[in-house]
Protein backbone atom coordinates (compact mmCIF):
# COMPACT_ATOMS: atom_id res chain seq x y z
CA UNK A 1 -13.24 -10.93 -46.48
CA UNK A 2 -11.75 -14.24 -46.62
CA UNK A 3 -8.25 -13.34 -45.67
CA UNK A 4 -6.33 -14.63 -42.05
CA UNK A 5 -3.36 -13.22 -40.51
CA UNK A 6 -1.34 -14.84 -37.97
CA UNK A 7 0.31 -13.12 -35.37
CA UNK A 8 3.35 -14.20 -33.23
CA UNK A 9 4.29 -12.38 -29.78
CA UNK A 10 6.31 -12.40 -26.39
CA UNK A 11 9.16 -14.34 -26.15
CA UNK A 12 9.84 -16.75 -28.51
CA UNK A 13 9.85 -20.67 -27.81
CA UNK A 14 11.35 -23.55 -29.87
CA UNK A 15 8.13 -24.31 -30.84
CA UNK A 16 6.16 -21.17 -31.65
CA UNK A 17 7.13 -21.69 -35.50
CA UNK A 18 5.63 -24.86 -35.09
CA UNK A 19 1.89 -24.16 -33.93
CA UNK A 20 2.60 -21.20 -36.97
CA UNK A 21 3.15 -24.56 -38.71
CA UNK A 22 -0.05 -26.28 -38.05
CA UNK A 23 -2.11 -23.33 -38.60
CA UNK A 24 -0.51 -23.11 -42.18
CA UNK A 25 -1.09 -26.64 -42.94
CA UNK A 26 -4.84 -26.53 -41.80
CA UNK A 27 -5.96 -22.86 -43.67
CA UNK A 28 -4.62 -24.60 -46.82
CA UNK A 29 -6.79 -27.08 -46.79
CA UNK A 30 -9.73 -24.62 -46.71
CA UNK A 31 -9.36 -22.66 -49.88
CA UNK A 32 -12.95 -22.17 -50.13
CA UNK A 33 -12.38 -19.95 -46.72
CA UNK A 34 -9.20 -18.66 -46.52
CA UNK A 35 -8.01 -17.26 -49.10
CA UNK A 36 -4.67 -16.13 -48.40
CA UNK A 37 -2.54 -16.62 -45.35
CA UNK A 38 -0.55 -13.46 -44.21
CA UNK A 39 1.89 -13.27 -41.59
CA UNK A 40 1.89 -9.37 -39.28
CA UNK A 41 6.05 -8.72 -38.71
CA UNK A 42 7.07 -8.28 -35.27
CA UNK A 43 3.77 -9.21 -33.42
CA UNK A 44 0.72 -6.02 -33.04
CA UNK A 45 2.98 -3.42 -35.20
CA UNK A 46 2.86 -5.33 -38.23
CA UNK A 47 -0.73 -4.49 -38.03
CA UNK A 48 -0.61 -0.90 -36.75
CA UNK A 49 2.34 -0.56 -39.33
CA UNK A 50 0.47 -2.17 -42.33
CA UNK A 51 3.71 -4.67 -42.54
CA UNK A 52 2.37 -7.76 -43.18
CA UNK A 53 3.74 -11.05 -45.93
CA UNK A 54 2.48 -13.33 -48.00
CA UNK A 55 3.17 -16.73 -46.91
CA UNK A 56 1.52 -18.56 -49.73
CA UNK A 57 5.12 -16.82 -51.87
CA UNK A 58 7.10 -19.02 -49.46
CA UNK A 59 8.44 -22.26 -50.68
CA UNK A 60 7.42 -25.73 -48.92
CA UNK A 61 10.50 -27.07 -47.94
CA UNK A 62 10.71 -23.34 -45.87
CA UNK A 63 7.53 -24.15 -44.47
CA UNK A 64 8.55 -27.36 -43.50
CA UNK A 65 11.26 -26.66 -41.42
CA UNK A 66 9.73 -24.73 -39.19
CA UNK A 67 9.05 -27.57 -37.31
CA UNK A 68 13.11 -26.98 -36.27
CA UNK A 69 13.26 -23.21 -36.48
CA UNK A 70 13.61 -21.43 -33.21
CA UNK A 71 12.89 -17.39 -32.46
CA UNK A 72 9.52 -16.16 -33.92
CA UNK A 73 9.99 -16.90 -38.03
CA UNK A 74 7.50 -13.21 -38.18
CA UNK A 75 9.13 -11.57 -35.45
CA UNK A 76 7.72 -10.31 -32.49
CA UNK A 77 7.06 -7.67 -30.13
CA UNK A 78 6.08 -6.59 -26.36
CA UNK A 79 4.40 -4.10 -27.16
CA UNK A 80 1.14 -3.20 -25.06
CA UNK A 81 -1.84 -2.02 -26.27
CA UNK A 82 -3.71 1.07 -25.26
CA UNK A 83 -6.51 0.27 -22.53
CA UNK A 84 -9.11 2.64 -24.32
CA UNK A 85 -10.00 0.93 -27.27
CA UNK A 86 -10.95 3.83 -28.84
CA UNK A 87 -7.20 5.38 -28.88
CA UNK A 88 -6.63 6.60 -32.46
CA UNK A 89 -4.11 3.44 -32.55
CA UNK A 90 -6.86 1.00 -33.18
CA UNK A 91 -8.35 2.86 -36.11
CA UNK A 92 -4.78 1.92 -37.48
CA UNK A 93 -5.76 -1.52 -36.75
CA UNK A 94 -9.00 -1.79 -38.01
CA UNK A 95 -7.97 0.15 -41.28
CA UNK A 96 -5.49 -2.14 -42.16
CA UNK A 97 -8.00 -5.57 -41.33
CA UNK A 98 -10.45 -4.19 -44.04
CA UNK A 99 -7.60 -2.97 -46.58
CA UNK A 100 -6.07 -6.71 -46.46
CA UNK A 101 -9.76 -8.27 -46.30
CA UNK A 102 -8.89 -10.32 -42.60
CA UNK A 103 -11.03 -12.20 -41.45
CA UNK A 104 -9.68 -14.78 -39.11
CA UNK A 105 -7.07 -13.07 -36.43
CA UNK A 106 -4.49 -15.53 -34.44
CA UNK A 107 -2.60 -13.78 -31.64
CA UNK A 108 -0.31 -17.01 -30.62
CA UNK A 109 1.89 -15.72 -26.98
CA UNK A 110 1.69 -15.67 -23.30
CA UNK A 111 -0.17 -14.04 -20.88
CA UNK A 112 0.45 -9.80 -22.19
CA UNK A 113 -0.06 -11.03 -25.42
CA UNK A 114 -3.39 -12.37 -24.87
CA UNK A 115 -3.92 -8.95 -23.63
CA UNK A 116 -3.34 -7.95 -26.58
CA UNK A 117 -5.62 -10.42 -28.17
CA UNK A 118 -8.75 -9.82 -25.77
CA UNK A 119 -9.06 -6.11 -26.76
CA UNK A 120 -8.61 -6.91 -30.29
CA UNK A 121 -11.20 -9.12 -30.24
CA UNK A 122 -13.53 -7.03 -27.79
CA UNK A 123 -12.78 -3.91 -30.62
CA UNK A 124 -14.19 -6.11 -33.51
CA UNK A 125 -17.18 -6.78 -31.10
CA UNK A 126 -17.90 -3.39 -30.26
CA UNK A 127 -17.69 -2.64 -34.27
CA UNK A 128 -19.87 -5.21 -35.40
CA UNK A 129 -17.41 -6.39 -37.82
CA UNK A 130 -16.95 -9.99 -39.40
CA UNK A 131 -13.77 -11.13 -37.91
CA UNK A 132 -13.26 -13.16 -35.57
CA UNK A 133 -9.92 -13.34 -32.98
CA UNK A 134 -8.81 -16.87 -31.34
CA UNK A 135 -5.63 -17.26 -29.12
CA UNK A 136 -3.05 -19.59 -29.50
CA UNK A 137 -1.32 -20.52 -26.18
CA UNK A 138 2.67 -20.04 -25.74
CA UNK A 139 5.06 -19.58 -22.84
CA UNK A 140 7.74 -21.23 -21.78
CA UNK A 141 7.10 -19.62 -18.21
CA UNK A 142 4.10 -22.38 -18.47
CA UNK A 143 1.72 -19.68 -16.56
CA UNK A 144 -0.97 -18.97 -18.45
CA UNK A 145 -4.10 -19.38 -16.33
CA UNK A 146 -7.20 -22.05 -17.43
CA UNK A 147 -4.79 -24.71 -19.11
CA UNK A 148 -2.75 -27.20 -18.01
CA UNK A 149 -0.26 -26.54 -19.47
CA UNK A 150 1.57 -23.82 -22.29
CA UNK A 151 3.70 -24.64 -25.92
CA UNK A 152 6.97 -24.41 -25.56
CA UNK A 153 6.85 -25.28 -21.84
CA UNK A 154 7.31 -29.13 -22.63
CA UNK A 155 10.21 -28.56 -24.56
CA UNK A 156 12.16 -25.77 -22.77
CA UNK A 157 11.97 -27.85 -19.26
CA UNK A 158 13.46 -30.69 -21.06
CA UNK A 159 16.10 -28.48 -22.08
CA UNK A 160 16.71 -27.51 -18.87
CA UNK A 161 16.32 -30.83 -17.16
CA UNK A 162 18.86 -32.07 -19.47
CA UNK A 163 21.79 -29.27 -19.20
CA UNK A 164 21.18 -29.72 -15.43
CA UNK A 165 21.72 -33.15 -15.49
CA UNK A 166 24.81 -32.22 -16.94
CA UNK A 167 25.83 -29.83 -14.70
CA UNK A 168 25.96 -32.33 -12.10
CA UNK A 169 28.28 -34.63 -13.56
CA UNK A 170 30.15 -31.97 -14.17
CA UNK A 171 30.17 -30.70 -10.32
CA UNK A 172 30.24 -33.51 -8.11
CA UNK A 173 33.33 -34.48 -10.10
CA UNK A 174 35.70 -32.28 -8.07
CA UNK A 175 37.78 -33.06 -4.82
CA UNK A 176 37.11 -29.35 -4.06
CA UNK A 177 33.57 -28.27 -5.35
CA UNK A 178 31.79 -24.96 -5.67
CA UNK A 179 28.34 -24.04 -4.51
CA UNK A 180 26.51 -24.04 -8.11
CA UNK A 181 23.52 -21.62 -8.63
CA UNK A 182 22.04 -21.91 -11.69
CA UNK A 183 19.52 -19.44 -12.75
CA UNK A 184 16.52 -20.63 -14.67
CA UNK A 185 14.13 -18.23 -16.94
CA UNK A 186 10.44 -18.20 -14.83
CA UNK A 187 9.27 -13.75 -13.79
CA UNK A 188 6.64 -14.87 -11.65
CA UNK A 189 6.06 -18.65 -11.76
CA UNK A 190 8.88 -21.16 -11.08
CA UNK A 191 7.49 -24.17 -13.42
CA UNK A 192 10.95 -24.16 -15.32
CA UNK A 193 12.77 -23.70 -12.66
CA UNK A 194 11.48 -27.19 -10.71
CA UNK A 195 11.61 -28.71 -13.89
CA UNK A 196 15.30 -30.74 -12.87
CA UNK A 197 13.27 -31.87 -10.27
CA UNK A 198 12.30 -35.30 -12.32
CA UNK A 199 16.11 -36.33 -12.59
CA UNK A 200 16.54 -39.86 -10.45
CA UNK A 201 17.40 -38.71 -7.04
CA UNK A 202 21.04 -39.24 -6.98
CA UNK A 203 21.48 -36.37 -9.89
CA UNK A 204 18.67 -34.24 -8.44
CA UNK A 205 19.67 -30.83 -7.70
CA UNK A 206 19.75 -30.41 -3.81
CA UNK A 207 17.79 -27.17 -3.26
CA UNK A 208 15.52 -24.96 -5.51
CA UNK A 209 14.12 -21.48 -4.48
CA UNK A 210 10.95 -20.45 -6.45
CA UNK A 211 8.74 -16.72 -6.64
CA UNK A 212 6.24 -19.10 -5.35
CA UNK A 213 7.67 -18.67 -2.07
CA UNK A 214 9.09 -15.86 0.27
CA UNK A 215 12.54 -15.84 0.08
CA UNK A 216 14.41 -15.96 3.32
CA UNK A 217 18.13 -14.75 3.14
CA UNK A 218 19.34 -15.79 6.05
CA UNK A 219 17.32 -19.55 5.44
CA UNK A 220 18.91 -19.57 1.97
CA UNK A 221 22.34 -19.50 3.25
CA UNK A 222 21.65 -21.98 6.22
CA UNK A 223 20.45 -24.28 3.64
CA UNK A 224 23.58 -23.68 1.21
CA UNK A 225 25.86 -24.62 4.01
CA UNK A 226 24.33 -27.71 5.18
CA UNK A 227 24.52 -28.81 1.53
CA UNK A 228 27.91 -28.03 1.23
CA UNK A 229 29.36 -29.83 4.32
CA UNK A 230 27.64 -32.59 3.80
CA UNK A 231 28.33 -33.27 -0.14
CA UNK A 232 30.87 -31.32 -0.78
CA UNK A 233 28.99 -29.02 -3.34
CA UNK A 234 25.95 -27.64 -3.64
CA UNK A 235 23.92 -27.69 -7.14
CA UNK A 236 21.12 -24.71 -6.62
CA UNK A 237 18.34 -23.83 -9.28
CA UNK A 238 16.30 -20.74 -8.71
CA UNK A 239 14.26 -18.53 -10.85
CA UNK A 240 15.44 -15.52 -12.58
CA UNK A 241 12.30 -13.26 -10.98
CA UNK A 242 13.35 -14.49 -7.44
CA UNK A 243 13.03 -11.82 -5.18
CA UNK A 244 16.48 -11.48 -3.76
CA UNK A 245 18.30 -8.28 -2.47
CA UNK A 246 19.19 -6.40 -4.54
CA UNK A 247 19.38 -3.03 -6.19
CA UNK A 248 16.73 -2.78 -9.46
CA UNK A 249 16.38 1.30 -9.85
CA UNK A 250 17.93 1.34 -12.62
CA UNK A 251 16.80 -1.73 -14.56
CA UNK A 252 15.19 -1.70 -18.22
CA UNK A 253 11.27 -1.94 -18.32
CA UNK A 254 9.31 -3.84 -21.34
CA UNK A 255 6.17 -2.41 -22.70
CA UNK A 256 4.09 -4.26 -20.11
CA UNK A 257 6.10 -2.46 -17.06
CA UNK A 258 8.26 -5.99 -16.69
CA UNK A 259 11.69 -5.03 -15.46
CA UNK A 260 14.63 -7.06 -17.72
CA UNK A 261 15.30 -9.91 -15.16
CA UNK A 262 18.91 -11.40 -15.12
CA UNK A 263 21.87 -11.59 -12.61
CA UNK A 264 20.30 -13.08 -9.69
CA UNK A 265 22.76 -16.14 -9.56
CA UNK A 266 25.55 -13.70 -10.08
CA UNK A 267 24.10 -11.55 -6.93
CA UNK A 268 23.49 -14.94 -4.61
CA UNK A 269 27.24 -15.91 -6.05
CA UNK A 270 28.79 -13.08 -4.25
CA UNK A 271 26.59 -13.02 -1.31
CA UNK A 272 28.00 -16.75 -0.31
CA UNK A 273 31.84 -16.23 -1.00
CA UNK A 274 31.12 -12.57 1.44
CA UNK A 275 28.96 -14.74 4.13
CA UNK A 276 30.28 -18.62 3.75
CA UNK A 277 33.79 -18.41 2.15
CA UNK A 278 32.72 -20.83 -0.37
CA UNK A 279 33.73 -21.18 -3.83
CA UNK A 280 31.04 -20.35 -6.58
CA UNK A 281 29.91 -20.27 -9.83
CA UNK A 282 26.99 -18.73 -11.74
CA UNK A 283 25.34 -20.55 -14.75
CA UNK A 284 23.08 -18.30 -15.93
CA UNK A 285 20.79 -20.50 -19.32
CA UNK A 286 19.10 -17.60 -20.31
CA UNK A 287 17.96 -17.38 -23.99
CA UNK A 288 19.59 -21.34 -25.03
CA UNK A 289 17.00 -22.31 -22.81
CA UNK A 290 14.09 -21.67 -25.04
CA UNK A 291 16.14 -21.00 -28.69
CA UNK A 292 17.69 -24.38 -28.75
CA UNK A 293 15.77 -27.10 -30.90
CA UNK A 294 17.75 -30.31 -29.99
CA UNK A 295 15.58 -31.19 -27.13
CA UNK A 296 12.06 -30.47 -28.55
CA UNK A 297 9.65 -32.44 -26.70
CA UNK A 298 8.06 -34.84 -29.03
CA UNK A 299 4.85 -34.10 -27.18
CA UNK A 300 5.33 -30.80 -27.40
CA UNK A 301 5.69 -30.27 -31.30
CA UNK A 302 2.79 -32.64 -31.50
CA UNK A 303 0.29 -30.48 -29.39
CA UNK A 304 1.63 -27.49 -30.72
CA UNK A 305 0.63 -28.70 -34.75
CA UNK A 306 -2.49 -30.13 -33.47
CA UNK A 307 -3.29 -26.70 -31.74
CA UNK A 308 -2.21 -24.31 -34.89
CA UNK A 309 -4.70 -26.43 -36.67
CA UNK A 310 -7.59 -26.62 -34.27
CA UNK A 311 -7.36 -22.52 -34.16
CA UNK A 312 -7.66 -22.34 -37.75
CA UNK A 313 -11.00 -24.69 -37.75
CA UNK A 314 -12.27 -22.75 -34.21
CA UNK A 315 -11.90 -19.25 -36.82
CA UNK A 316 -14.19 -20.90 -39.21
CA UNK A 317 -16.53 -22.30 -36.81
CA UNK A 318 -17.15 -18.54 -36.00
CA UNK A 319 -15.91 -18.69 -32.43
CA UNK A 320 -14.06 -15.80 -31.25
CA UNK A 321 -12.60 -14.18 -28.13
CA UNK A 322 -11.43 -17.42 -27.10
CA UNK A 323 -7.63 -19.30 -26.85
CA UNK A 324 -6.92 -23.34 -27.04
CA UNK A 325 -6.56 -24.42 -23.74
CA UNK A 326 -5.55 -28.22 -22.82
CA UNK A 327 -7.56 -30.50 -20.43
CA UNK A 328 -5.58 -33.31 -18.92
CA UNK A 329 -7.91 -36.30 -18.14
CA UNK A 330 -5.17 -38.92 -17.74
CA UNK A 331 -1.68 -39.17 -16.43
CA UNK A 332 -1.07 -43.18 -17.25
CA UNK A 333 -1.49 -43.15 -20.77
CA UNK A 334 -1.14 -39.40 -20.63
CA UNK A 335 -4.06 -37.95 -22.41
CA UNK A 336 -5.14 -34.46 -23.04
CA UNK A 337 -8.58 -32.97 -24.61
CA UNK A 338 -8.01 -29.48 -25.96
CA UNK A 339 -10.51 -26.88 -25.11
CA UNK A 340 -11.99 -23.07 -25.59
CA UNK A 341 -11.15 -20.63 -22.95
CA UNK A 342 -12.71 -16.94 -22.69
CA UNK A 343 -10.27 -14.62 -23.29
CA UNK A 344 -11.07 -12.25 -20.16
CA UNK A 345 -9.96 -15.40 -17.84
CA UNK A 346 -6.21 -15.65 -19.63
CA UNK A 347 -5.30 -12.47 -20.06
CA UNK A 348 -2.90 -11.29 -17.76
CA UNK A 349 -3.62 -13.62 -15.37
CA UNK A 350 -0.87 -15.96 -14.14
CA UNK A 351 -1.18 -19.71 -13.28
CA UNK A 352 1.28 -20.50 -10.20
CA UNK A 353 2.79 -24.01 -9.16
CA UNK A 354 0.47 -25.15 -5.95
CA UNK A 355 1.62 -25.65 -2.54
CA UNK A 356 0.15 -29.06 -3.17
CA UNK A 357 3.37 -29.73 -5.33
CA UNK A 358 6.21 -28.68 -3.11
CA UNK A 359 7.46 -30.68 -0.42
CA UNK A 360 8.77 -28.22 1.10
CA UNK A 361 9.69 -24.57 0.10
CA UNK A 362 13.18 -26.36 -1.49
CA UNK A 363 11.78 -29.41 -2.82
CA UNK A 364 9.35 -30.82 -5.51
CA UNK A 365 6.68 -33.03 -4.18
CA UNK A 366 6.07 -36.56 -6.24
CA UNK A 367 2.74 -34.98 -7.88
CA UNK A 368 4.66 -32.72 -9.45
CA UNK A 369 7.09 -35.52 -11.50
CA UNK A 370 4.11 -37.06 -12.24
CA UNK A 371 2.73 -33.93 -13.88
CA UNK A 372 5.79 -33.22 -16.06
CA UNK A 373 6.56 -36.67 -17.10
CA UNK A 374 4.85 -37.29 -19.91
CA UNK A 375 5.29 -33.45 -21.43
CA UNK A 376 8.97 -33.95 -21.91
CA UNK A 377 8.23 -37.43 -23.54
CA UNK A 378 9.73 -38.33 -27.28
CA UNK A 379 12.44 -37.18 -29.46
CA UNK A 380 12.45 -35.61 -32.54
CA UNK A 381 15.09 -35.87 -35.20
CA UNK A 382 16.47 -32.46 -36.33
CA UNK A 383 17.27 -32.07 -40.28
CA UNK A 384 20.91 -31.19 -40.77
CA UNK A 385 23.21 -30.55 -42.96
CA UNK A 386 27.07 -30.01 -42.84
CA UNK A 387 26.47 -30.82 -38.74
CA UNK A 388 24.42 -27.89 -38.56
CA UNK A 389 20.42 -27.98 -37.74
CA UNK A 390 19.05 -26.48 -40.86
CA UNK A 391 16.36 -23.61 -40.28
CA UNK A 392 13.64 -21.77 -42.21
CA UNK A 393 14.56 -18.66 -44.66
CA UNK A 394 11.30 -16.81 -45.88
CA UNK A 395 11.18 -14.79 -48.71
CA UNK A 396 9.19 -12.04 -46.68
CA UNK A 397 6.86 -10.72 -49.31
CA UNK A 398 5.36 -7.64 -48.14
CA UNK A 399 1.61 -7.84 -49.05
CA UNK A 400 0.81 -5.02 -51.06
């Protein structure tokens, strides 16, 4: 067994095709090992399903633009995993590991999906078989516990910090401005959210309202006014999971019991015209925010290759159960070491922004800049053609 299969889930990031990317790069170089490279469609199922590709039939030049390519280039999935690892499900799993000769097992996703990559690697462990499972970390939510910070974070808050930015400009420019709530992708943790926070302080949003803290209704609208009379707008980020009033009984549930989140700057929108008379509007990012490649973090692609390719060696060290984390050990030059985490501290567990980073419960504190500085450092150059950002087309050849 000399096979590897890498495995893409949760929501995708503009740079989850690149850590793919890295991984790639480094199993070729160990043909010895790895034999062939296979990618599981649409996270966990491709597994269960036996629906897995050959990515040694893809061409180069594909291979090389995933660098650029946003969405998951495999697909992926929310799909949660049984607790009792001895549901019928993973003899699906295991069957299909020893018909394709796997090995080496990379889960790369956020927190459910190193759920998902835990029991797969406690299963092998209880089985006594030769294959080993390592976790890639990804989420642009930034809260997966034991690192400092997540792919795709780096490049999603710049992103954001930059639309924002715009937003401004665009606001302050009328005799007669609206209150501006701008909703920001972030279920539990409001990392993303504070990201605008950086912008010089004369194009710094005036309030943000995180699921870190409790929010006040009544405090929410005090603060809206104040803002209002005194600049003649109001430019508000909060955080799609914010816990506003409002009715959710009949809202969508993922796999992991998540309800869909959306429509909480709509909801805060009508609430001020009904208790301030204001004007409004409701800029709601949602999926640009972590689709669009033109502001990939330079940082961020960097780590991410670096970390596709440190999993790959990790696998043929023979260490399992564990995910990449990062270490920082320097702010000024920024300076990271990467790390092995146990699996059983990341899963499911959520990494929140400190008190020790807030100001106040509407404002970033200066340790906080200084923490997402140097992620959202460095451009990259995106390869187009016609004006349009070219992306990668696989062949998806279904291993037999």
């Amino acid at each position: 067994m000399k096979n590897m299969v890498y495995i893409q889930s949760g929501g995708p990031t503009s740079v989850i095709n690149t850590s793919f990317y890295g991984a790639i790069k480094e199993a070729k170089r160990h043909p010895d090992e790895i034999t062939h490279i296979y990618g599981s469609v649409h996270g966990i199922e491709g597994l269960i399903d036996d629906d897995l590709i050959d990515i040694g039939q893809e061409d180069e030049e594909q291979i090389e633009l995933l660098l650029q390519t946003p969405g998951s280039i495999l697909g992926t999935t929310r799909r949660k995993l049984p607790k009792d690892i001895n549901d019928p499900l993973y003899a699906k799993i295991i069957e299909n590991l020893q018909k394709h000769e796997i090995k080496y097992v990379f889960v790369n996703g956020g927190n459910d999906s190193m759920d998902t990559c835990y029991k797969l690697s406690l299963l092998v462990k209880q089985l006594g078989l030769d294959i080993v499972v390592v976790g890639v970390p990804k989420t642009i939510d930034n809260d997966l516990a034991a690192t400092d910070h997540s792919l795709g974070f780096p490049s999603c808050a710049k992103f954001v910090i930059n639309t924002v930015n715009a937003l401004i400009k665009d606001a302050c420019c009328f005799k007669v401005g609206k209150v501006h709530i701008v909703e920001i992708m972030g279920r539990d943790a409001g990392w993303l959210t504070a990201a605008p926070d950086v912008l010089p302080e004369n194009n710094r949003p005036h309030l943000f309202y995180l699921p870190e803290n409790k929010f006040d209704l009544d405090q929410f609208l005090a603060d809206v006014k104040a803002v209002y009379e005194r600049e003649g707008y109001a430019m508000i980020c909060i955080s799609e999971g914010l816990q506003i009033p409002r009715d959710m009984s009949n809202v969508r549930v993922d796999g992991f019991g998540h309800a869909q989140l959306g429509g909480a700057a709509t909801e805060l929108c009508h609430i001020v015209e009904d208790k301030l008379n204001l004007p409004t509007r409701a800029v709601e990012l949602s999926l640009t925010q972590r689709a669009c490649p033109v502001f990939i973090s330079k940082v961020d692609r960097e780590e991410a290759i670096k970390t596709g390719e440190i999993a790959v060696r990790t696998a043929l060290n023979g260490e399992t159960g564990k995910m990449i984390v990062f270490k920082r050990t320097s702010n000024k030059p920024y300076m990271i070491s990467f790390e092995l985490e146990d699996l059983s501290k990341v899963a499911n567990a959520v990494s929140l922004i400190p008190q020790s980073m807030m100001k106040d419960a509407t404002r970033m504190d200066e340790s906080f800049r200084q923490y997402i500085r140097p992620l959202i450092n460095g451009e990259v150059t995106l390869k187009c053609k016609d004006g349009i950002a070219l992306v990668s087309n696989f062949k998806y050849v279904k291993v037999k």
